[in-house]
PDB file of N, CA and C in Angstrom:
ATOM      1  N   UNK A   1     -11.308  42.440  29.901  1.00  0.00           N
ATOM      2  CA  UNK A   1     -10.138  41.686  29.462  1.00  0.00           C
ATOM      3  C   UNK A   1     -10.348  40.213  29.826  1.00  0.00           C
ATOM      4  N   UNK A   2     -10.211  39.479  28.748  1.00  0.00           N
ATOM      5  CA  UNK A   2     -10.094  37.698  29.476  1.00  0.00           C
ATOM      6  C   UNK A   2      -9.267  37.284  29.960  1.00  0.00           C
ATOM      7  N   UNK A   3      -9.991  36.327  31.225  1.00  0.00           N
ATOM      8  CA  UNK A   3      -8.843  35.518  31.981  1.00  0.00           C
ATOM      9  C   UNK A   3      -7.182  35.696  31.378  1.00  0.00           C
ATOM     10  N   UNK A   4      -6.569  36.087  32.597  1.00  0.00           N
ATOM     11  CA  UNK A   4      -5.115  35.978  32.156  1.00  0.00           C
ATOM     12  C   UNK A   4      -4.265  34.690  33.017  1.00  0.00           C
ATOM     13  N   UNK A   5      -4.002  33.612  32.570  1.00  0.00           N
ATOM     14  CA  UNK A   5      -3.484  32.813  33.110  1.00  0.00           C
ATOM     15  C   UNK A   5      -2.162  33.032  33.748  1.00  0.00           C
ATOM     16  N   UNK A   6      -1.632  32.643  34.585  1.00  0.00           N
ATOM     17  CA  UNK A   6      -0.002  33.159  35.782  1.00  0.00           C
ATOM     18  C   UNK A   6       1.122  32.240  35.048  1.00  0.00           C
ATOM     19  N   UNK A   7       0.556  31.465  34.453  1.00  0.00           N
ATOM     20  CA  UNK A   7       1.510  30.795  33.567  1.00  0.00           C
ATOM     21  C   UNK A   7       1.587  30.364  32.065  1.00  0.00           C
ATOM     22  N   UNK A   8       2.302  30.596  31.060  1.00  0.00           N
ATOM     23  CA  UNK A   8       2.343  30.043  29.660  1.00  0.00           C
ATOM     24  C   UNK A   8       1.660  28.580  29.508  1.00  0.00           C
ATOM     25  N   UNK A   9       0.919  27.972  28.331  1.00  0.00           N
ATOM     26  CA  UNK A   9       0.831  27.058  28.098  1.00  0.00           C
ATOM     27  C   UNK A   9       1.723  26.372  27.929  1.00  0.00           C
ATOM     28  N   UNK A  10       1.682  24.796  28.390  1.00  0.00           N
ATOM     29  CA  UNK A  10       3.070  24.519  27.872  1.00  0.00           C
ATOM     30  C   UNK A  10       2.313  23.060  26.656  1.00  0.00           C
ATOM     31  N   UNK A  11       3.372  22.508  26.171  1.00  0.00           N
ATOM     32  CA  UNK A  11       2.287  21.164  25.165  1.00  0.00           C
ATOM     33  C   UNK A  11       3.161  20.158  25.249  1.00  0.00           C
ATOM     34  N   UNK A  12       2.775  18.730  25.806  1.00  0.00           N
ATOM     35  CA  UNK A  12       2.959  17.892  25.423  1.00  0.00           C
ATOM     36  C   UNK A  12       2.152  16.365  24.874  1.00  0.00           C
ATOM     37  N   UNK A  13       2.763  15.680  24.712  1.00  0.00           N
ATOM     38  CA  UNK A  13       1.876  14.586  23.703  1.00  0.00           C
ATOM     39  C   UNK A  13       1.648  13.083  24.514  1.00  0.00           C
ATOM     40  N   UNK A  14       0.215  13.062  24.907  1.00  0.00           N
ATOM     41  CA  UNK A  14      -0.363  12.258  25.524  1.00  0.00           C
ATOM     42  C   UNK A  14      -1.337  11.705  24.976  1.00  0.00           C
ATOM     43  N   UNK A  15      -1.039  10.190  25.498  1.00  0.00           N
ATOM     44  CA  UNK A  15      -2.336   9.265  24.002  1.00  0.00           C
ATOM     45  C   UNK A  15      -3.538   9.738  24.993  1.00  0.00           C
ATOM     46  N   UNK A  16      -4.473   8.157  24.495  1.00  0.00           N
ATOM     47  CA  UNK A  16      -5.714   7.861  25.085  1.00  0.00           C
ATOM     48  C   UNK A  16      -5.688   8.145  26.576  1.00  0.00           C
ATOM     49  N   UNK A  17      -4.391   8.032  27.330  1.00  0.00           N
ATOM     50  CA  UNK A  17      -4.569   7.793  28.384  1.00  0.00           C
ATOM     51  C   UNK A  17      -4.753   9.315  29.289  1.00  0.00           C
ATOM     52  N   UNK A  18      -4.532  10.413  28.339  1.00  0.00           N
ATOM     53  CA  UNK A  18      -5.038  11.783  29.179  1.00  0.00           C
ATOM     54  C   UNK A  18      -6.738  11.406  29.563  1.00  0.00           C
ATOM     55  N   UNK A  19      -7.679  10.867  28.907  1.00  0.00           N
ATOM     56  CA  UNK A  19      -9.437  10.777  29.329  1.00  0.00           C
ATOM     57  C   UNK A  19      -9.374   9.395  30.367  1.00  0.00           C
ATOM     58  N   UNK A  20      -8.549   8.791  30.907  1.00  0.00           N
ATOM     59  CA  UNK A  20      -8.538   8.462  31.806  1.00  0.00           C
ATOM     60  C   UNK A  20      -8.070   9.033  32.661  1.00  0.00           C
ATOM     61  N   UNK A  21      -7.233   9.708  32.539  1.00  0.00           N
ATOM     62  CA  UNK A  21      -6.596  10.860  34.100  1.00  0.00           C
ATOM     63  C   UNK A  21      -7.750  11.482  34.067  1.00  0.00           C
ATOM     64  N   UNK A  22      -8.680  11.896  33.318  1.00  0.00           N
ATOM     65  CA  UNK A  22      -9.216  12.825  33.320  1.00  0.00           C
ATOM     66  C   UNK A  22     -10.370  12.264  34.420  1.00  0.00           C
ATOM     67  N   UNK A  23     -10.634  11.229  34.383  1.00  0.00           N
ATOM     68  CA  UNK A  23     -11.905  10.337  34.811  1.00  0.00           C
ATOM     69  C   UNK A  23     -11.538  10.706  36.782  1.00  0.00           C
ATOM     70  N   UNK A  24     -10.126  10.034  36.139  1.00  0.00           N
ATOM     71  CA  UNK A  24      -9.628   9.536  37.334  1.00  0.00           C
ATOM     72  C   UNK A  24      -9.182  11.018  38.488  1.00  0.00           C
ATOM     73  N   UNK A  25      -9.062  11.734  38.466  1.00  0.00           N
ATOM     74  CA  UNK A  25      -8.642  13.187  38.831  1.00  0.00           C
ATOM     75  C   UNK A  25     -10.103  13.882  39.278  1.00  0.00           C
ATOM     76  N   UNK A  26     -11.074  13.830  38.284  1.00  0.00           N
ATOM     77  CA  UNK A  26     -12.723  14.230  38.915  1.00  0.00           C
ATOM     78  C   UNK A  26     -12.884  13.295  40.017  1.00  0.00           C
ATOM     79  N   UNK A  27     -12.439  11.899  39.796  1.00  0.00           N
ATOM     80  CA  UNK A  27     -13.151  11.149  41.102  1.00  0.00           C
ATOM     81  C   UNK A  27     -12.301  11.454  41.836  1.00  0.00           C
ATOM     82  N   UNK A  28     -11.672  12.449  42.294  1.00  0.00           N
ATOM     83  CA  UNK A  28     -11.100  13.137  43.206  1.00  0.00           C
ATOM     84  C   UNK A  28     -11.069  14.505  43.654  1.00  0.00           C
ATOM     85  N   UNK A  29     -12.497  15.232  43.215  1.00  0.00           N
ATOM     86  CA  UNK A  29     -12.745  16.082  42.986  1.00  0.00           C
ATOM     87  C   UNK A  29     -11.339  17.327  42.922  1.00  0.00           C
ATOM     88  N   UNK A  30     -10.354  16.970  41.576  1.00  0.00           N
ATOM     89  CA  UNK A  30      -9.340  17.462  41.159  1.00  0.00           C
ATOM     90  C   UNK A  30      -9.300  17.543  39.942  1.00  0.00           C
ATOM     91  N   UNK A  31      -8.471  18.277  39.254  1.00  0.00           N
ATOM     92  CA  UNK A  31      -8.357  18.377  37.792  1.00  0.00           C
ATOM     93  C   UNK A  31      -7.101  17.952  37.782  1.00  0.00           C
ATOM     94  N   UNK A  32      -6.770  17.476  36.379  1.00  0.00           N
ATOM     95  CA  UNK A  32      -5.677  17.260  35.724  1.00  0.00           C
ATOM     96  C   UNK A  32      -4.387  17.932  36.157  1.00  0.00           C
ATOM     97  N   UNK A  33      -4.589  19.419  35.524  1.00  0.00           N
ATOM     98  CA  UNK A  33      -3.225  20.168  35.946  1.00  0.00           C
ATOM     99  C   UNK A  33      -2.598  20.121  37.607  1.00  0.00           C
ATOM    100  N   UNK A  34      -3.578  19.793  38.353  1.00  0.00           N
ATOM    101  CA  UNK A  34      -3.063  20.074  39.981  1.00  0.00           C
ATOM    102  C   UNK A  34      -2.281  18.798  39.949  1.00  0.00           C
ATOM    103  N   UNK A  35      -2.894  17.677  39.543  1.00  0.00           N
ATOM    104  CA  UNK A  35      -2.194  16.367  39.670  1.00  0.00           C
ATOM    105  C   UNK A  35      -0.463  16.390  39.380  1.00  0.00           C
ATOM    106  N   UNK A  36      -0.796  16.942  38.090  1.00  0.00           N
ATOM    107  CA  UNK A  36       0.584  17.492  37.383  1.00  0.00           C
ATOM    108  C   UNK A  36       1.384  17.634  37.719  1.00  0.00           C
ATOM    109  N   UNK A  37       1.070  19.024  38.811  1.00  0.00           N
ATOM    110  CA  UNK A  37       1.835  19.976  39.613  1.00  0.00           C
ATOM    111  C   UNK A  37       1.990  19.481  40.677  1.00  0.00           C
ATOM    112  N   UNK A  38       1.529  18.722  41.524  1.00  0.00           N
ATOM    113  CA  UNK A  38       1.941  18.283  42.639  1.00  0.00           C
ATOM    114  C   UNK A  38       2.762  17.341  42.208  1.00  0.00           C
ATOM    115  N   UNK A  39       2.995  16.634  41.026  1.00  0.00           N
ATOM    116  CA  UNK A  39       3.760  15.520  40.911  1.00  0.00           C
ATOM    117  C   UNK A  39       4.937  16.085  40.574  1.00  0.00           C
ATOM    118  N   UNK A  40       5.021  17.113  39.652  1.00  0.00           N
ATOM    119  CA  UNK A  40       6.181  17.625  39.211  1.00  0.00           C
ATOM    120  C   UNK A  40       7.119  18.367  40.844  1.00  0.00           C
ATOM    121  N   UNK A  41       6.233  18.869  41.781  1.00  0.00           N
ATOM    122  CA  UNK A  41       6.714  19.624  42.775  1.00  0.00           C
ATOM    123  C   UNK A  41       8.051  18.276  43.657  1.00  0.00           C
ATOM    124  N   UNK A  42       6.734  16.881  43.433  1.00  0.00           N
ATOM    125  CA  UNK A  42       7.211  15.567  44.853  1.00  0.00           C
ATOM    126  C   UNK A  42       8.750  15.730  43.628  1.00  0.00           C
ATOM    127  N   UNK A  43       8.779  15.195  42.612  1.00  0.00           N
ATOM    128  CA  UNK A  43       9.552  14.839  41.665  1.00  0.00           C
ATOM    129  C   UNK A  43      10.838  15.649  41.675  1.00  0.00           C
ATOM    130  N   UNK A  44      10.416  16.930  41.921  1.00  0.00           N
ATOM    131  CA  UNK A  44      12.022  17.528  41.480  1.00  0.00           C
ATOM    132  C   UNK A  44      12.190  18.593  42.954  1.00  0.00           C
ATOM    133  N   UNK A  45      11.476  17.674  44.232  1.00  0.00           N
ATOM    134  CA  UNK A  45      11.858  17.624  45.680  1.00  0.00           C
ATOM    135  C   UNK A  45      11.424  18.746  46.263  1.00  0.00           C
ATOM    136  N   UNK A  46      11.014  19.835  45.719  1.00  0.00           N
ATOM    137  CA  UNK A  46      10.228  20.542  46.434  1.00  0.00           C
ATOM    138  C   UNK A  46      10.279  20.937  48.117  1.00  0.00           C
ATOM    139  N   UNK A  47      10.500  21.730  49.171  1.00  0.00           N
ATOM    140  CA  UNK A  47      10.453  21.101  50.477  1.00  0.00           C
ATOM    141  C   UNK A  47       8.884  21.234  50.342  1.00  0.00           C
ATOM    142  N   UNK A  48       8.079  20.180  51.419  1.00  0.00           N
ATOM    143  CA  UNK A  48       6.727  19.713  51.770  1.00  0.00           C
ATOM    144  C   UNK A  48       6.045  19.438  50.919  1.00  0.00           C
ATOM    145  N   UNK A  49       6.769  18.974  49.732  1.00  0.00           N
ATOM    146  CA  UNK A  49       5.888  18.618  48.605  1.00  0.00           C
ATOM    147  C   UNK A  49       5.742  17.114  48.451  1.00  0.00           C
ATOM    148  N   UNK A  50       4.450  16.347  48.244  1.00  0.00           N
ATOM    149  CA  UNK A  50       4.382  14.628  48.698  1.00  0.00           C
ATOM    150  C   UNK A  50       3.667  14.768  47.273  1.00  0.00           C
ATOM    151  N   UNK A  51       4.042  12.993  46.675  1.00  0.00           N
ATOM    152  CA  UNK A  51       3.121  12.190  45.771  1.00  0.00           C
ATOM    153  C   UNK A  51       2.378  12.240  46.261  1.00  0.00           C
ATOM    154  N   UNK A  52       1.274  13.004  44.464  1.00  0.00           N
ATOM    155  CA  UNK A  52      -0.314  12.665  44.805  1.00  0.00           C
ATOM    156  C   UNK A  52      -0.694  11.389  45.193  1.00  0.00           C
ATOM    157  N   UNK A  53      -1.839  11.396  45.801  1.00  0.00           N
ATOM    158  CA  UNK A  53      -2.394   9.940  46.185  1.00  0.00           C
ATOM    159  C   UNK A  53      -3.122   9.317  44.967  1.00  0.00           C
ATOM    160  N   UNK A  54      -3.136   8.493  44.613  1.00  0.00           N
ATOM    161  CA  UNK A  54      -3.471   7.865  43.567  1.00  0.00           C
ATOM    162  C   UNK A  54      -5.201   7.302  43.953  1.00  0.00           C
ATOM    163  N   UNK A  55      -5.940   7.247  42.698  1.00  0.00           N
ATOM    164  CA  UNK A  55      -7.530   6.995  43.053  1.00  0.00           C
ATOM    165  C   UNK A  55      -7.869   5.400  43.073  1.00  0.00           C
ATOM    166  N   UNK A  56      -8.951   5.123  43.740  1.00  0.00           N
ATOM    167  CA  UNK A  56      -9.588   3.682  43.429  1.00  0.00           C
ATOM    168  C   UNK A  56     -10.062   3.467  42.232  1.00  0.00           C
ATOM    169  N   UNK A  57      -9.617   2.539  41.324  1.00  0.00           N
ATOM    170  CA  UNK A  57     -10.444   2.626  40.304  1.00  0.00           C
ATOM    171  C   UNK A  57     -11.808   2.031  40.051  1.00  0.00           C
ATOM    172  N   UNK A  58     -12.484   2.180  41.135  1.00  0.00           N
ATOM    173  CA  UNK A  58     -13.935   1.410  41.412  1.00  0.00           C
ATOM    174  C   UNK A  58     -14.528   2.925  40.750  1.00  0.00           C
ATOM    175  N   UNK A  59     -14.349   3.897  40.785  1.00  0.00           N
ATOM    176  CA  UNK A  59     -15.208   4.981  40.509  1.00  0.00           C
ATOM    177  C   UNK A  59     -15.040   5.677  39.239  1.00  0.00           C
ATOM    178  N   UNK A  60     -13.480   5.778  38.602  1.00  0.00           N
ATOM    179  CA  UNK A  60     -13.451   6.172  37.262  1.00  0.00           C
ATOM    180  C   UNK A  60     -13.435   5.121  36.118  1.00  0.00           C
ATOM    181  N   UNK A  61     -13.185   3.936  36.710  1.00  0.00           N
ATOM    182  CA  UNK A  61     -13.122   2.622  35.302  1.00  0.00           C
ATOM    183  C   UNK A  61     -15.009   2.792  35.147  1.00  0.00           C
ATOM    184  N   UNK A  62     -15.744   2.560  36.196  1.00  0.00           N
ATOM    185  CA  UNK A  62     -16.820   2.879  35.811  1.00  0.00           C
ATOM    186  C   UNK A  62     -17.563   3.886  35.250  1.00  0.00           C
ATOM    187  N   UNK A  63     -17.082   5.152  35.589  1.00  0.00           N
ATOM    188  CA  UNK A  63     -17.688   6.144  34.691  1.00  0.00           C
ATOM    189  C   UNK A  63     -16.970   5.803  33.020  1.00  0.00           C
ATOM    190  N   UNK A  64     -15.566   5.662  33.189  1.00  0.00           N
ATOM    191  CA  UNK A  64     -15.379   5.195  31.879  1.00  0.00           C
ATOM    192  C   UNK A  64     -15.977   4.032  30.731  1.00  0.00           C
ATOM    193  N   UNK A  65     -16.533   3.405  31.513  1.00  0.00           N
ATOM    194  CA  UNK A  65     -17.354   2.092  30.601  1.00  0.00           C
ATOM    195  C   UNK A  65     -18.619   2.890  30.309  1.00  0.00           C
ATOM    196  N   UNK A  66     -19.340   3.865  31.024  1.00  0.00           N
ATOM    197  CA  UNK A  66     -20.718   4.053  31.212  1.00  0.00           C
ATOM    198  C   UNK A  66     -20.330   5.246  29.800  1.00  0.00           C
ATOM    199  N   UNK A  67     -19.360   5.935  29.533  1.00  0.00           N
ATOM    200  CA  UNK A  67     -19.451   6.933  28.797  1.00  0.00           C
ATOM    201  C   UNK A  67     -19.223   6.103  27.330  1.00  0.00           C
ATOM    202  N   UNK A  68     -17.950   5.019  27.309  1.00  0.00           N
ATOM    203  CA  UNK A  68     -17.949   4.197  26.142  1.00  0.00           C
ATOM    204  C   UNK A  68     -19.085   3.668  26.060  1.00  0.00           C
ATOM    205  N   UNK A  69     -20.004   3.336  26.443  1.00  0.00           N
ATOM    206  CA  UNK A  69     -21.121   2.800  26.206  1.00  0.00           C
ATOM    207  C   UNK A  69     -22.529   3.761  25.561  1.00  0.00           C
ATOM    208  N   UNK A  70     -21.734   5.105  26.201  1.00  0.00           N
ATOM    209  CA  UNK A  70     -23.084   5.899  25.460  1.00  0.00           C
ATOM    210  C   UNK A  70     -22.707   6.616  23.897  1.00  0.00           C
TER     211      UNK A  70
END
């Protein structure tokens, strides 16, 4: 049987700027959805739930130029 995910997909509409989270979330060795979820948790108060920390952009603006470039 394939992967069964614990939760429904859900969809919403994000420009260009999802492949920069995306950049930006690896140089944090994190993905997208955790970011999400921890933000949605700080956001609607959660107990022990804190804003993600946000990345330097010394490490994903550069992978991002290096990939526009290839």
């Amino acid at each position: 049987m394939p992967n069964q995910p614990k939760t429904p997909a859900r969809q919403m509409r994000i420009g260009d700027e999802w492949y920069d989270f995306e950049l930006a979330a690896k140089s944090q060795d994190t993905e997208r959805a955790a970011v999400i979820r921890a933000f949605i948790d700080w956001y609607i108060r959660r107990p022990g739930a804190e804003l993600p920390e946000r990345p330097e952009t010394s490490y994903w603006k550069t992978a991002q130029n290096e990939t526009e470039a290839n």
